[in-house]
Protein backbone atom coordinates (compact mmCIF):
# COMPACT_ATOMS: atom_id res chain seq x y z
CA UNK A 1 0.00 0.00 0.00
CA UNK A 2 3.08 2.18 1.07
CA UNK A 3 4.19 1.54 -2.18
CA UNK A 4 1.30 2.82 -4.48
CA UNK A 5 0.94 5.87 -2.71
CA UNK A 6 4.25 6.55 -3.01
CA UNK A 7 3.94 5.85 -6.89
CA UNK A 8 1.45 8.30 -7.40
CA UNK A 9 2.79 10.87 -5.15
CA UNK A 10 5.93 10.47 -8.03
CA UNK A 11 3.79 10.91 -10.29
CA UNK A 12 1.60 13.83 -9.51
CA UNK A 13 4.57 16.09 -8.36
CA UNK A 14 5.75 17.00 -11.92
CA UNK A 15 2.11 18.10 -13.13
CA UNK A 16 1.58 20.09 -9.37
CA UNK A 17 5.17 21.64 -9.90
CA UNK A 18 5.35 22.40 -13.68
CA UNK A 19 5.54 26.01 -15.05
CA UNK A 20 2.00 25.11 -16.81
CA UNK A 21 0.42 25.41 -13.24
CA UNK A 22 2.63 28.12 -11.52
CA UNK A 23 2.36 31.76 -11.76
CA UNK A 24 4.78 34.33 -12.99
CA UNK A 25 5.44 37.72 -11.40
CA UNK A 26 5.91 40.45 -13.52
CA UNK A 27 6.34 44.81 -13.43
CA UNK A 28 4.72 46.46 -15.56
CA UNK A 29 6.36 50.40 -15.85
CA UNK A 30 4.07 53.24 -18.33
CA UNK A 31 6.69 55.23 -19.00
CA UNK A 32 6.92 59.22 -20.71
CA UNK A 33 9.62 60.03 -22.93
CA UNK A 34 10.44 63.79 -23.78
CA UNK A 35 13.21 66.10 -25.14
CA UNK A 36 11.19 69.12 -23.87
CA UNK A 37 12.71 70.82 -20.55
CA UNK A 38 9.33 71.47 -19.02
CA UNK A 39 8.64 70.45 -15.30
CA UNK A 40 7.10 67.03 -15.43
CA UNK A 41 4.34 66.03 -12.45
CA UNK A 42 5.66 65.78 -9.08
CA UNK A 43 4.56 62.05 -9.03
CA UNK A 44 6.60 61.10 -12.31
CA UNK A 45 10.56 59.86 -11.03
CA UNK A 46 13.30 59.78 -13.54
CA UNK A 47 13.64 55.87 -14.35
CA UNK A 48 16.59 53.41 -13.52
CA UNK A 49 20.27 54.50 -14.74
CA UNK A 50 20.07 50.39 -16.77
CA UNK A 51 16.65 51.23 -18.31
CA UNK A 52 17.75 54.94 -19.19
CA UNK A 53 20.90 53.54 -21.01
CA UNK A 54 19.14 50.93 -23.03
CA UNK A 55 16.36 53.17 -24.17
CA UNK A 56 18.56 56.27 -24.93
CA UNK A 57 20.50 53.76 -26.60
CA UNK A 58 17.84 53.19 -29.30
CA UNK A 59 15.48 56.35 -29.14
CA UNK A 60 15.83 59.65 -29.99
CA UNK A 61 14.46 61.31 -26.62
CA UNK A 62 16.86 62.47 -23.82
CA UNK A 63 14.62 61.94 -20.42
CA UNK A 64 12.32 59.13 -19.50
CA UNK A 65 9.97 59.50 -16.47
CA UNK A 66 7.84 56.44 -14.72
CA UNK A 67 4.66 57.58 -14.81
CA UNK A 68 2.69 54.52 -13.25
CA UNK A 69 4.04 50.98 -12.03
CA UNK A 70 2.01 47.85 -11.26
CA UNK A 71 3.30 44.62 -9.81
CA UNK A 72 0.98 41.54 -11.24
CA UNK A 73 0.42 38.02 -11.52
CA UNK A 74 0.13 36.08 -14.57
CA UNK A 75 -1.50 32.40 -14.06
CA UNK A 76 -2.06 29.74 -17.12
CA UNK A 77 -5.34 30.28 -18.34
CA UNK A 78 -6.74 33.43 -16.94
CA UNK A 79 -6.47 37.04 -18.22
CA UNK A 80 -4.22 39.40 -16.19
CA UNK A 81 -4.92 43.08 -16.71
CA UNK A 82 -2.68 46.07 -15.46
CA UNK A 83 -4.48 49.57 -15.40
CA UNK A 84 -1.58 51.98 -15.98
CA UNK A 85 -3.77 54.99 -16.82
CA UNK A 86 -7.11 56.03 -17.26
CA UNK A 87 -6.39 55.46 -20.77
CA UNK A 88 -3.41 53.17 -20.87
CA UNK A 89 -4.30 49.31 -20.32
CA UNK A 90 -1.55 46.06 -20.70
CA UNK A 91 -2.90 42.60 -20.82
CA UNK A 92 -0.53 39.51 -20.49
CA UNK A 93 -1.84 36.02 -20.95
CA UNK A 94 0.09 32.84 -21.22
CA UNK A 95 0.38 31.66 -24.62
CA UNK A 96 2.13 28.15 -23.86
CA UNK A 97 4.10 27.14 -20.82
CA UNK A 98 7.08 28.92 -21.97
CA UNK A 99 5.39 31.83 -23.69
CA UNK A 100 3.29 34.64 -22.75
CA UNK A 101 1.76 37.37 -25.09
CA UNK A 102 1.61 40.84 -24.24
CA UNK A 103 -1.40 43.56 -25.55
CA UNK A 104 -1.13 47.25 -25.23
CA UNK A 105 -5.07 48.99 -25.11
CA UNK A 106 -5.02 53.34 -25.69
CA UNK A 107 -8.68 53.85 -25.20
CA UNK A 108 -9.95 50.51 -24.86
CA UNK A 109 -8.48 49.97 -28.61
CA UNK A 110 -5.20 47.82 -29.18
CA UNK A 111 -2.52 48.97 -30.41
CA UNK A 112 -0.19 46.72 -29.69
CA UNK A 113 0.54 43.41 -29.29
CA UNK A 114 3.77 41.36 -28.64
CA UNK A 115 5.07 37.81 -27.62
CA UNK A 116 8.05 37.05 -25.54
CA UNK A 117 9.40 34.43 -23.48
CA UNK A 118 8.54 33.92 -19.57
CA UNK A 119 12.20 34.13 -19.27
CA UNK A 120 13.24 37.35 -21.25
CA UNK A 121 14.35 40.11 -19.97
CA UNK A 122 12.23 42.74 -20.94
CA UNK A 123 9.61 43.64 -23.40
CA UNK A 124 9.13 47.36 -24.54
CA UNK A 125 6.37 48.33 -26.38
CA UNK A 126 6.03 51.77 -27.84
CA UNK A 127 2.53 53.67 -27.71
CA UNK A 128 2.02 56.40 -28.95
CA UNK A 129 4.38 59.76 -29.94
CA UNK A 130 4.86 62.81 -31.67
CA UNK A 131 7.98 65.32 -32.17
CA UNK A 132 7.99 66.26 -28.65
CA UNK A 133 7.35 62.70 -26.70
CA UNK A 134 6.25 59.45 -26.61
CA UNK A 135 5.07 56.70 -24.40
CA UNK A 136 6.08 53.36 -23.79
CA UNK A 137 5.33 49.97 -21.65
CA UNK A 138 8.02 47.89 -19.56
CA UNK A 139 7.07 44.30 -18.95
CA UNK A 140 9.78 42.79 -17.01
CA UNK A 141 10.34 39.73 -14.08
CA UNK A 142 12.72 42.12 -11.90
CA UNK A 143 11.69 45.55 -9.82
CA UNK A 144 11.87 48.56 -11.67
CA UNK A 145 14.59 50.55 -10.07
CA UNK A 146 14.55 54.64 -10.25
CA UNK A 147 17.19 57.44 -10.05
């Protein structure tokens, strides 16, 4: 008897433990770009020194504010939204066990969508800009870090 519990105690650890049935903790960052020297909102902070070199890196604009963070919880099969603004809306479901796709919403419309692993770095999605700024979304496993 010992025996056949212990059998199927073997063999329901791998489908209790597998990344199909465990959650994934992700930040999600709305972020302003500008070149413009105007005062930004008290509540917006300069980002991270890391995230500041890799966007400067590869857009034109010269400061980057966080304008909203949200910590949330992406589980297989269920739909995990992060308001960032009364406008601004991400929505990250699992795609596979080792995928997740990504949807930006600007007014309840998307505008963009992307798929990355549950194990990359970071996903950056541009919204929406003009000469003066732009906007983009951080998904990303680790805590955002600011200046």
């Amino acid at each position: 008897m010992k025996s056949v519990v212990g059998i199927l105690l073997a063999l329901s650890v791998p489908l209790v433990a597998g990344p199909e049935n465990t959650s994934l903790k992700l930040w999600v960052q709305l972020v302003h770009a500008t070149q413009a020297a105007a005062v930004q909102p008290a509540n917006w902070k300069p980002i991270g020194a890391d995230l500041n070199k890799r966007l400067t890196d590869v857009f034109r604009w010269r400061d980057y504010y966080e304008v909203a963070r949200q910590e949330i919880s992406v589980e297989p099969g269920k739909i995990t939204k992060a308001s960032l603004s009364k406008d601004r809306e991400v929505v990250v479901t699992f795609k596979s066990p080792t995928e997740l796709v990504v949807r930006l919403y600007r007014h309840g419309e998307m505008v963009r969508k992307a798929e990355r692993g549950v194990n990359q770095k970071m996903t950056i999605m541009g919204g929406d800009a003009n000469e003066r700024e732009a906007w983009f979304v951080i998904v990303r496993p680790d805590k955002p870090q600011l200046q």
